[in-house]
PDB file of N, CA and C in Angstrom:
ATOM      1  N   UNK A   1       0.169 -16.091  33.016  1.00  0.00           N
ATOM      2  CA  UNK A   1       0.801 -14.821  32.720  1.00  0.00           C
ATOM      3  C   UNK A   1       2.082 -15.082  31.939  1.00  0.00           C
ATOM      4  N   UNK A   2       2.475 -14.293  30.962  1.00  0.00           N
ATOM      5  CA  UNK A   2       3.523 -14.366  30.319  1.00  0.00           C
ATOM      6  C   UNK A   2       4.430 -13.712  30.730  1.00  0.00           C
ATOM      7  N   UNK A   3       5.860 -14.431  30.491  1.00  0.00           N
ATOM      8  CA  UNK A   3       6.778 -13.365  30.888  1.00  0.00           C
ATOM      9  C   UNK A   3       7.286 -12.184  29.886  1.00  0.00           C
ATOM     10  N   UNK A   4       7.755 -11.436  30.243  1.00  0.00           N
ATOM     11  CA  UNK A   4       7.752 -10.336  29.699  1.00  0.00           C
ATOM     12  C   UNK A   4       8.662 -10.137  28.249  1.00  0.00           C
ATOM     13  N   UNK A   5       9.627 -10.680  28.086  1.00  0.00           N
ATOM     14  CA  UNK A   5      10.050 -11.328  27.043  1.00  0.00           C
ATOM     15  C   UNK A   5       9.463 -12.160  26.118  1.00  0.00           C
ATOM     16  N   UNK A   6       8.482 -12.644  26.312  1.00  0.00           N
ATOM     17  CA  UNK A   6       8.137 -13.832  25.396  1.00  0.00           C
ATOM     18  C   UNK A   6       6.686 -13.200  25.060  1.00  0.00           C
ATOM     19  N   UNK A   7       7.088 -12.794  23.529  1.00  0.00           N
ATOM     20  CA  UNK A   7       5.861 -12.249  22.266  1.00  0.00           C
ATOM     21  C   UNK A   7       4.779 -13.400  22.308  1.00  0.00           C
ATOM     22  N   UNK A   8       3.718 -11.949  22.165  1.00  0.00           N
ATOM     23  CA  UNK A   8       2.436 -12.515  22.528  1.00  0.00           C
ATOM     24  C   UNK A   8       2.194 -13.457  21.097  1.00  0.00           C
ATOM     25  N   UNK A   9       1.444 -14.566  21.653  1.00  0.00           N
ATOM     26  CA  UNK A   9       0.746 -15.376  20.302  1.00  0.00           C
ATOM     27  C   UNK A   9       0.211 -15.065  19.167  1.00  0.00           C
ATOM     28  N   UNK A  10      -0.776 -13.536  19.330  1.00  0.00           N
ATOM     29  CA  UNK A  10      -0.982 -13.173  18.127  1.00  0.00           C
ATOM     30  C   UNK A  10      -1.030 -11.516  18.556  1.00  0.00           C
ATOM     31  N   UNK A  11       0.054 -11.408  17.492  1.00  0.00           N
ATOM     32  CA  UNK A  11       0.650  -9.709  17.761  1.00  0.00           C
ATOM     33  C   UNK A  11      -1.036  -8.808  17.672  1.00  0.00           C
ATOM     34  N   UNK A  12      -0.599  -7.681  18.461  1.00  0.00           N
ATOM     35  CA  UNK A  12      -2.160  -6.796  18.326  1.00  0.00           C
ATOM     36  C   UNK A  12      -1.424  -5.590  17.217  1.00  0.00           C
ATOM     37  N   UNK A  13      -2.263  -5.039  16.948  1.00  0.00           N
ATOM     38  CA  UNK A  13      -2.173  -3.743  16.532  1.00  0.00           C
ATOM     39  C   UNK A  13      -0.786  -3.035  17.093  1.00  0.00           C
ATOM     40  N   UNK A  14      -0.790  -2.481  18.345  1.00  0.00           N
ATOM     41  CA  UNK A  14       0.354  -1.744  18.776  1.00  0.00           C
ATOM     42  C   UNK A  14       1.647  -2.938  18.599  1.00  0.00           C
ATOM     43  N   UNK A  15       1.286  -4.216  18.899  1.00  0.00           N
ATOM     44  CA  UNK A  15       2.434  -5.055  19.054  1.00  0.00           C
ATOM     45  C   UNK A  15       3.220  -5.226  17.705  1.00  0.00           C
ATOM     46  N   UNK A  16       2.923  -5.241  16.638  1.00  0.00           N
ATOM     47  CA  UNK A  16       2.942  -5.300  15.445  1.00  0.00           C
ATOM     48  C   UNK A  16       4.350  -4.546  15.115  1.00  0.00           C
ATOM     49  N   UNK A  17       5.181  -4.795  14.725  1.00  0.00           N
ATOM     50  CA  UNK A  17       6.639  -4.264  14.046  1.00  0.00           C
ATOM     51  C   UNK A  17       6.722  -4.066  12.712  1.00  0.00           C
ATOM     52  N   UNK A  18       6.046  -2.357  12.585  1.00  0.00           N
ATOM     53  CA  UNK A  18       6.114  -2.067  11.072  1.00  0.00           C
ATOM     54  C   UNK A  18       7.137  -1.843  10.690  1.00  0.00           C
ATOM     55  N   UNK A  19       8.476  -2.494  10.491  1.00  0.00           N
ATOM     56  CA  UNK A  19       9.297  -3.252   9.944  1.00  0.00           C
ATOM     57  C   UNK A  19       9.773  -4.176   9.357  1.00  0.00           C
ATOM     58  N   UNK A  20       8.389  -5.088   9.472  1.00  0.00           N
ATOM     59  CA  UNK A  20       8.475  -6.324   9.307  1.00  0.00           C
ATOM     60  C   UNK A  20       7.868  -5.826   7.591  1.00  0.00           C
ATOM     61  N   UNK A  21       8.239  -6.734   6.762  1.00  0.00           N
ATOM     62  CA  UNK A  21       7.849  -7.109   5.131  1.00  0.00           C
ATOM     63  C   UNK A  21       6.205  -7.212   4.946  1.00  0.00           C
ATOM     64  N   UNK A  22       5.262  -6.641   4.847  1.00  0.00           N
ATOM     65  CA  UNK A  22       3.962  -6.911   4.415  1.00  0.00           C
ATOM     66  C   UNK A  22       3.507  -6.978   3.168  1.00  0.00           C
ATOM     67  N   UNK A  23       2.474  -7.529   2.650  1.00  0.00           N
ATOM     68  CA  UNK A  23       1.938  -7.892   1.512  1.00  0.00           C
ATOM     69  C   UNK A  23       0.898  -6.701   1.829  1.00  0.00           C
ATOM     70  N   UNK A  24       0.379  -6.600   2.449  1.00  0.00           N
ATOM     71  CA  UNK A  24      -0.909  -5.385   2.537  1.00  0.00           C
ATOM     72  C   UNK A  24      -0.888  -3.970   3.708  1.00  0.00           C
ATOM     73  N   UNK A  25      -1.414  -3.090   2.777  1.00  0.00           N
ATOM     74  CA  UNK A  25      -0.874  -1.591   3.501  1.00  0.00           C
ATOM     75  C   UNK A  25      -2.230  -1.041   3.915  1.00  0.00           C
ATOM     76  N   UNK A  26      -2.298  -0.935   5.149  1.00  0.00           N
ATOM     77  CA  UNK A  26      -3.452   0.121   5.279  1.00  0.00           C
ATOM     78  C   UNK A  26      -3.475   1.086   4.507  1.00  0.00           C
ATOM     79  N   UNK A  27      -4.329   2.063   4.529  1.00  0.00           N
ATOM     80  CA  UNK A  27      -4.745   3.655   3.727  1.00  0.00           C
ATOM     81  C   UNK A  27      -3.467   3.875   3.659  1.00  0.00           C
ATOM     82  N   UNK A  28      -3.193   5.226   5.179  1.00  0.00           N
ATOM     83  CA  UNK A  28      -2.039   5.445   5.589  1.00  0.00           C
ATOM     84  C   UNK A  28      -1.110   4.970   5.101  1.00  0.00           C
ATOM     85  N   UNK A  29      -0.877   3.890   5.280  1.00  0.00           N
ATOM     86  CA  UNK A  29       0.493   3.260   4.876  1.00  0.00           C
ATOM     87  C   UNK A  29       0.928   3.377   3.434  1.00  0.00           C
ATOM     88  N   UNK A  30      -0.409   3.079   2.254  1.00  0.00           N
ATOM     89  CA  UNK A  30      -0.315   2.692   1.382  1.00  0.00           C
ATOM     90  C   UNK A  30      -0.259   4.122   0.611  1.00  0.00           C
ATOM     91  N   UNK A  31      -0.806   5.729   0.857  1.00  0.00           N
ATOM     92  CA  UNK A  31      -0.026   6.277   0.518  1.00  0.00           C
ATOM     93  C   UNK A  31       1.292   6.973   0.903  1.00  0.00           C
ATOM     94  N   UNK A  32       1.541   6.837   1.921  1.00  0.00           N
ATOM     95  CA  UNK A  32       2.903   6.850   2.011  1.00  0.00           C
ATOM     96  C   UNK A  32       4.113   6.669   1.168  1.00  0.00           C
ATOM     97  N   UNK A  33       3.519   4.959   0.826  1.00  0.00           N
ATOM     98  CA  UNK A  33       3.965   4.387  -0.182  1.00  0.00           C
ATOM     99  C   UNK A  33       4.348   4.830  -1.787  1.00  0.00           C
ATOM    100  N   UNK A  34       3.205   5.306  -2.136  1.00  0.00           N
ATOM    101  CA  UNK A  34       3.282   5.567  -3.248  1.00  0.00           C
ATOM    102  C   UNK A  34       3.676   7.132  -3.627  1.00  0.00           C
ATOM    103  N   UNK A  35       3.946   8.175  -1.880  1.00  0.00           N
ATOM    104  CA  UNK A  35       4.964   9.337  -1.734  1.00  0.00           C
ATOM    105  C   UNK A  35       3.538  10.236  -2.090  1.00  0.00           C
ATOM    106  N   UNK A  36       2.281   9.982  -1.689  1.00  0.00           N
ATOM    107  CA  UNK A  36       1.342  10.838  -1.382  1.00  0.00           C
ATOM    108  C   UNK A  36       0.302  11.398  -0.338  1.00  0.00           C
ATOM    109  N   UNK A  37       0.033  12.576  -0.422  1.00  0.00           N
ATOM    110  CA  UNK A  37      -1.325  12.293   1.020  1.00  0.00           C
ATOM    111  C   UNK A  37      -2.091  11.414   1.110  1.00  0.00           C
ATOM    112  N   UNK A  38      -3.114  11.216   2.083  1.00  0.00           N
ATOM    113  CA  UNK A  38      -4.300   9.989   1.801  1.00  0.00           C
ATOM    114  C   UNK A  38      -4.989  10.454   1.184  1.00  0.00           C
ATOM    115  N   UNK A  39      -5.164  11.944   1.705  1.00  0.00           N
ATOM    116  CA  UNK A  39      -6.382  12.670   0.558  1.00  0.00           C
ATOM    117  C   UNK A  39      -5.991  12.445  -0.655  1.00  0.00           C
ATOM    118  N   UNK A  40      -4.739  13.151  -1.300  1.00  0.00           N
ATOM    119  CA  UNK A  40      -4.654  12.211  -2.643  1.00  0.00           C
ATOM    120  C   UNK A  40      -4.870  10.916  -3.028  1.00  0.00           C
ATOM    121  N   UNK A  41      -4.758   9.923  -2.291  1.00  0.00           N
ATOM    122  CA  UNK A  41      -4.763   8.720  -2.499  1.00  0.00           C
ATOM    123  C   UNK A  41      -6.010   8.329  -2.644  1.00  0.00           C
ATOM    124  N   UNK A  42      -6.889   8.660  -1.853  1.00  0.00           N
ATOM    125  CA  UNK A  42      -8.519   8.542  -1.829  1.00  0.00           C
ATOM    126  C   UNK A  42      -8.966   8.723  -3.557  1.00  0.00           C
ATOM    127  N   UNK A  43      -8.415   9.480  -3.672  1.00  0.00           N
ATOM    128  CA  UNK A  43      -8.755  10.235  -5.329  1.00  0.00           C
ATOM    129  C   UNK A  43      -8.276   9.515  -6.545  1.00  0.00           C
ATOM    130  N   UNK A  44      -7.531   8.784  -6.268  1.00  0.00           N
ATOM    131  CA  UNK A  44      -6.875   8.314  -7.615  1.00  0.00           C
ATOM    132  C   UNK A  44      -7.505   6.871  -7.244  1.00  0.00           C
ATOM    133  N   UNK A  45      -7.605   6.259  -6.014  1.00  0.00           N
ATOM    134  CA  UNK A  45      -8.458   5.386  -5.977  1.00  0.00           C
ATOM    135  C   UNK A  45     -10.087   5.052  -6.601  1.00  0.00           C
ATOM    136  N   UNK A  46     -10.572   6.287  -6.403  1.00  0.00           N
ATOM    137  CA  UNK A  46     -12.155   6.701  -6.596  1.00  0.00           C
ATOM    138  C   UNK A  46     -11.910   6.829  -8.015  1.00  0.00           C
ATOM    139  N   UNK A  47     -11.015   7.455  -8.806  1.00  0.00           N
ATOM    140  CA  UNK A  47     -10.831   7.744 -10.201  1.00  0.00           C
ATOM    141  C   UNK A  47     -10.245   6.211 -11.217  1.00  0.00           C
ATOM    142  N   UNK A  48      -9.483   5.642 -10.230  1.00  0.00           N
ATOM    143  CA  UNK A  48      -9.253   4.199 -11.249  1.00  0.00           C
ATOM    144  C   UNK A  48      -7.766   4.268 -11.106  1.00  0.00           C
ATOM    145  N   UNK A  49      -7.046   5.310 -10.347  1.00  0.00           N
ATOM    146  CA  UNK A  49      -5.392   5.282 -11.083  1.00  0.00           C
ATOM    147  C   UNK A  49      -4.692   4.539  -9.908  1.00  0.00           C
ATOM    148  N   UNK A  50      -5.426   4.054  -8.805  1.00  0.00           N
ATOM    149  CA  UNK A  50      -5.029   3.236  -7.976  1.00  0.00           C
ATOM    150  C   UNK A  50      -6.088   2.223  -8.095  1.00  0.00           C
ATOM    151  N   UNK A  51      -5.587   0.967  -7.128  1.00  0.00           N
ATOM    152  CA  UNK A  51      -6.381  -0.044  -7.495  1.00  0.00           C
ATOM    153  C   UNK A  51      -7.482   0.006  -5.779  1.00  0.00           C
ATOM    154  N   UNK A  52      -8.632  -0.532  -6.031  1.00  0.00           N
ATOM    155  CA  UNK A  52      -9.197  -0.592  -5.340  1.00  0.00           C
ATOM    156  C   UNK A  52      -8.704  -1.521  -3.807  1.00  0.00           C
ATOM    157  N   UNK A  53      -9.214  -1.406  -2.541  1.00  0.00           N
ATOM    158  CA  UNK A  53      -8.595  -2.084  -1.333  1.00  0.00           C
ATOM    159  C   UNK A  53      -9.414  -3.782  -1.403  1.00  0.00           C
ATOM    160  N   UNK A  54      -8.549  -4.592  -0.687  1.00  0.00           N
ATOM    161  CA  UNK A  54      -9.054  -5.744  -0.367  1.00  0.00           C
ATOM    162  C   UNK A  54      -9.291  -5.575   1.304  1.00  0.00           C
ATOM    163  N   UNK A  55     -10.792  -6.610   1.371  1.00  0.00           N
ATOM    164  CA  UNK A  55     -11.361  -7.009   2.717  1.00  0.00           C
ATOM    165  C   UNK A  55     -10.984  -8.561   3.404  1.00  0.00           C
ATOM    166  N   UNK A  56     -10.337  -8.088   4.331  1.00  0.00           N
ATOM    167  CA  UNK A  56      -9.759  -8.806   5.082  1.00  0.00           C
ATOM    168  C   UNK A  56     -10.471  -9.212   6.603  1.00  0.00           C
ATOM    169  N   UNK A  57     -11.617  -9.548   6.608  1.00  0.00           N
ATOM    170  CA  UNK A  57     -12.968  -9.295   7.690  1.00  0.00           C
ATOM    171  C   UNK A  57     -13.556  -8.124   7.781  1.00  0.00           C
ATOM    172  N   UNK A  58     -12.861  -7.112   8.822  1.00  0.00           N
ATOM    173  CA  UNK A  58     -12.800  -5.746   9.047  1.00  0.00           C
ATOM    174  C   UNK A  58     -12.194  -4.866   9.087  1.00  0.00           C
ATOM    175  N   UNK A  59     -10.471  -5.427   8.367  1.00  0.00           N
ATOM    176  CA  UNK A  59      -9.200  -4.444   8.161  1.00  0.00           C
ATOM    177  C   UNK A  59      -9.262  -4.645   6.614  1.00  0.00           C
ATOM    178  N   UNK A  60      -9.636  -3.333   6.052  1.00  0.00           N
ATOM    179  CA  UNK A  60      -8.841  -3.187   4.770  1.00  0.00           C
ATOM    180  C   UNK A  60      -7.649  -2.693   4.243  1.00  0.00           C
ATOM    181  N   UNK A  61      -7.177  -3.705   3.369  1.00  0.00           N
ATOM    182  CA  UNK A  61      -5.459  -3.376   3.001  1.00  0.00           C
ATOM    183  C   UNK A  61      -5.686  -3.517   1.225  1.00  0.00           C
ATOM    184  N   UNK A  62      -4.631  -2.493   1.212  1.00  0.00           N
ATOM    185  CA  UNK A  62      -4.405  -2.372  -0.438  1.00  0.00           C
ATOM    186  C   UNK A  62      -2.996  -3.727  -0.804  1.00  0.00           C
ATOM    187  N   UNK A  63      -2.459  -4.379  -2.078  1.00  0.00           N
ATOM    188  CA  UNK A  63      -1.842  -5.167  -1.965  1.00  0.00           C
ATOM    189  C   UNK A  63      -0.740  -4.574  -3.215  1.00  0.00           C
ATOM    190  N   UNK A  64       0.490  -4.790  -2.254  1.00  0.00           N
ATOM    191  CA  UNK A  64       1.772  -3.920  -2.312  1.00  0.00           C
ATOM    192  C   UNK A  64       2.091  -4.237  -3.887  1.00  0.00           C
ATOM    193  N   UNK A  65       1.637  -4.960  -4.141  1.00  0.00           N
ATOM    194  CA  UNK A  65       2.056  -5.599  -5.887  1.00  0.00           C
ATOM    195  C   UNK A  65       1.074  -5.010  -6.631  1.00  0.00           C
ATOM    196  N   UNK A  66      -0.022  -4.594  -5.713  1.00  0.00           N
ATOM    197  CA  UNK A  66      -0.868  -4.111  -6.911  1.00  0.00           C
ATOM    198  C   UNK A  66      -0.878  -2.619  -7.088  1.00  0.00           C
ATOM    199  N   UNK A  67      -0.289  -2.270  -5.975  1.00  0.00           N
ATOM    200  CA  UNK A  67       0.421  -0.426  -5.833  1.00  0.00           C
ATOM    201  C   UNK A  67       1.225  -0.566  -7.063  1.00  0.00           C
ATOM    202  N   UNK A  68       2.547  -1.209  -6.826  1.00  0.00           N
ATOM    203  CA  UNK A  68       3.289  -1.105  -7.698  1.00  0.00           C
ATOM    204  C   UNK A  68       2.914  -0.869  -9.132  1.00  0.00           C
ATOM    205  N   UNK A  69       2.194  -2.059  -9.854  1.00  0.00           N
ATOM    206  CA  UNK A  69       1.747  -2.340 -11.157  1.00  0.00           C
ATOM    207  C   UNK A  69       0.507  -0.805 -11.755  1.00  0.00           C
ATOM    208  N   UNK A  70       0.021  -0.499 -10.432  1.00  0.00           N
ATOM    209  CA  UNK A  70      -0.935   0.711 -11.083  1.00  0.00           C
ATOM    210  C   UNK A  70       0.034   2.015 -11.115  1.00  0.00           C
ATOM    211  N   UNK A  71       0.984   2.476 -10.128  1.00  0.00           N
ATOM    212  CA  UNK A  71       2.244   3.021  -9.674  1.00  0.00           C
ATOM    213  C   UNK A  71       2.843   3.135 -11.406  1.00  0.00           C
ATOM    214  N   UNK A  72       3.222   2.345 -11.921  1.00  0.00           N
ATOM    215  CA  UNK A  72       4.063   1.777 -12.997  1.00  0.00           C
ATOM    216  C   UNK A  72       3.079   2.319 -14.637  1.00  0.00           C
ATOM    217  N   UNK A  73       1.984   2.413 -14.478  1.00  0.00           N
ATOM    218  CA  UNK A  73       0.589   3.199 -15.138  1.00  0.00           C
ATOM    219  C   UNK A  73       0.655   4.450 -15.063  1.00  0.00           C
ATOM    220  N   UNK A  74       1.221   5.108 -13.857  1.00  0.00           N
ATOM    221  CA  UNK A  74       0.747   6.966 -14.154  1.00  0.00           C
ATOM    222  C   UNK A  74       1.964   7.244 -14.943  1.00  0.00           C
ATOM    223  N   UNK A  75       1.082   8.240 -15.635  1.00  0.00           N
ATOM    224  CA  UNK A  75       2.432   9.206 -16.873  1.00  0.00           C
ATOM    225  C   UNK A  75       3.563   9.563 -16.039  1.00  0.00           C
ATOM    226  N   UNK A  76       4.285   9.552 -17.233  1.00  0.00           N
ATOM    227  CA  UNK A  76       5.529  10.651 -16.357  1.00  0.00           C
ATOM    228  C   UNK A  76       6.286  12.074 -16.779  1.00  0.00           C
ATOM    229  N   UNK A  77       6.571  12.771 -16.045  1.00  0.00           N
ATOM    230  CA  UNK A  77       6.354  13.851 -15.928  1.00  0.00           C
ATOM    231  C   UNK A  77       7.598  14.242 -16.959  1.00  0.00           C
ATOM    232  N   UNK A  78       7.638  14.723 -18.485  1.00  0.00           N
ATOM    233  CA  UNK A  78       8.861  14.790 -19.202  1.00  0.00           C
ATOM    234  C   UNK A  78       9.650  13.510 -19.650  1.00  0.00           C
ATOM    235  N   UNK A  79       9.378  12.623 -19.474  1.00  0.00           N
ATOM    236  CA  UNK A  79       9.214  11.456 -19.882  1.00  0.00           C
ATOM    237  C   UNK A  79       9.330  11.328 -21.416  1.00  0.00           C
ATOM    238  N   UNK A  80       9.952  10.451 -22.288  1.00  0.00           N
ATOM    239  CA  UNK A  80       9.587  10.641 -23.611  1.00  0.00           C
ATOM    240  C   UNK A  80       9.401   8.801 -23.725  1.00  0.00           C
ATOM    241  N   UNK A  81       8.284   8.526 -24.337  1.00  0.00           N
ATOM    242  CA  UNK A  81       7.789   7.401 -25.056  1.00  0.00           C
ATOM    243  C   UNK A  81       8.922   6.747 -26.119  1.00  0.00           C
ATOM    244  N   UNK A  82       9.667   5.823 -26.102  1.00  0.00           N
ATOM    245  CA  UNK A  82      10.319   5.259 -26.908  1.00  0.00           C
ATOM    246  C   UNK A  82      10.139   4.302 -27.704  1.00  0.00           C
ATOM    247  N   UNK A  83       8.858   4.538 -28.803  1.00  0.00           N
ATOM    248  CA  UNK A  83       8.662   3.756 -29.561  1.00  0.00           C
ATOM    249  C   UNK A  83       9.188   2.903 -30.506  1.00  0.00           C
ATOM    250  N   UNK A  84       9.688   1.949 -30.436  1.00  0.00           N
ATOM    251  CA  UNK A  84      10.627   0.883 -31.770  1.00  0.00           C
ATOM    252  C   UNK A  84       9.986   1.532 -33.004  1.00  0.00           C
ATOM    253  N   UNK A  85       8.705   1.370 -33.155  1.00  0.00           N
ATOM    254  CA  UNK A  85       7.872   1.099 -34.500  1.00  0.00           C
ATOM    255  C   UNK A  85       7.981   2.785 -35.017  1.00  0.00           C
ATOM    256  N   UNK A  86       8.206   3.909 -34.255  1.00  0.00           N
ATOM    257  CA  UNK A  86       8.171   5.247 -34.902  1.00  0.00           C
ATOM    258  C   UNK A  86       9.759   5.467 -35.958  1.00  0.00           C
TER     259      UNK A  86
END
C-alpha cells in the first residue's frame, strides 16, 4: 500500500494534472485550444482546416504544434495581405 503522499507510478486519467505542459490534446482539449466548440472542431477537421488526430493505442490526441501551424492557415478576419511584390 502506498502512502498517501507518494504519486502513483503511472498517473491515471483522474490523477493526471492538466497543468502540466502536453504535446497532445484530446478532442475537448484541443478545441478549447484553438477557442472553439468540439462540434466546430469536428468540422474543420473533416474539412482539412485542422489537422487530422494521432493514435496513441486507444487514446487519440491531436499534436499541439500541429494545431498551431494549421491555426496559423485560417484567414483572417479584415486582415490585409502585405505583399512585397504588389
Amino acid at each position: 500500500m502506498r502512502a498517501s503522499n507518494t504519486p502513483p507510478a503511472t498517473p491515471g486519467r483522474d490523477e493526471r494534472s492538466y497543468s502540466q505542459p502536453r504535446r497532445g490534446l484530446r478532442r475537448s482539449e484541443a478545441a478549447i485550444y484553438i477557442g472553439i466548440s468540439a462540434t466546430k472542431f469536428d468540422g474543420l477537421v473533416k474539412d482539412g482546416r485542422m489537422p487530422r488526430p494521432k493514435k496513441i493505442d486507444g487514446a487519440v490526441v491531436w499534436d499541439l504544434k500541429e494545431l498551431d501551424l494549421y491555426f496559423e492557415t485560417l484567414p483572417c478576419d479584415g486582415c490585409e495581405i502585405n505583399n512585397p511584390w504588389d
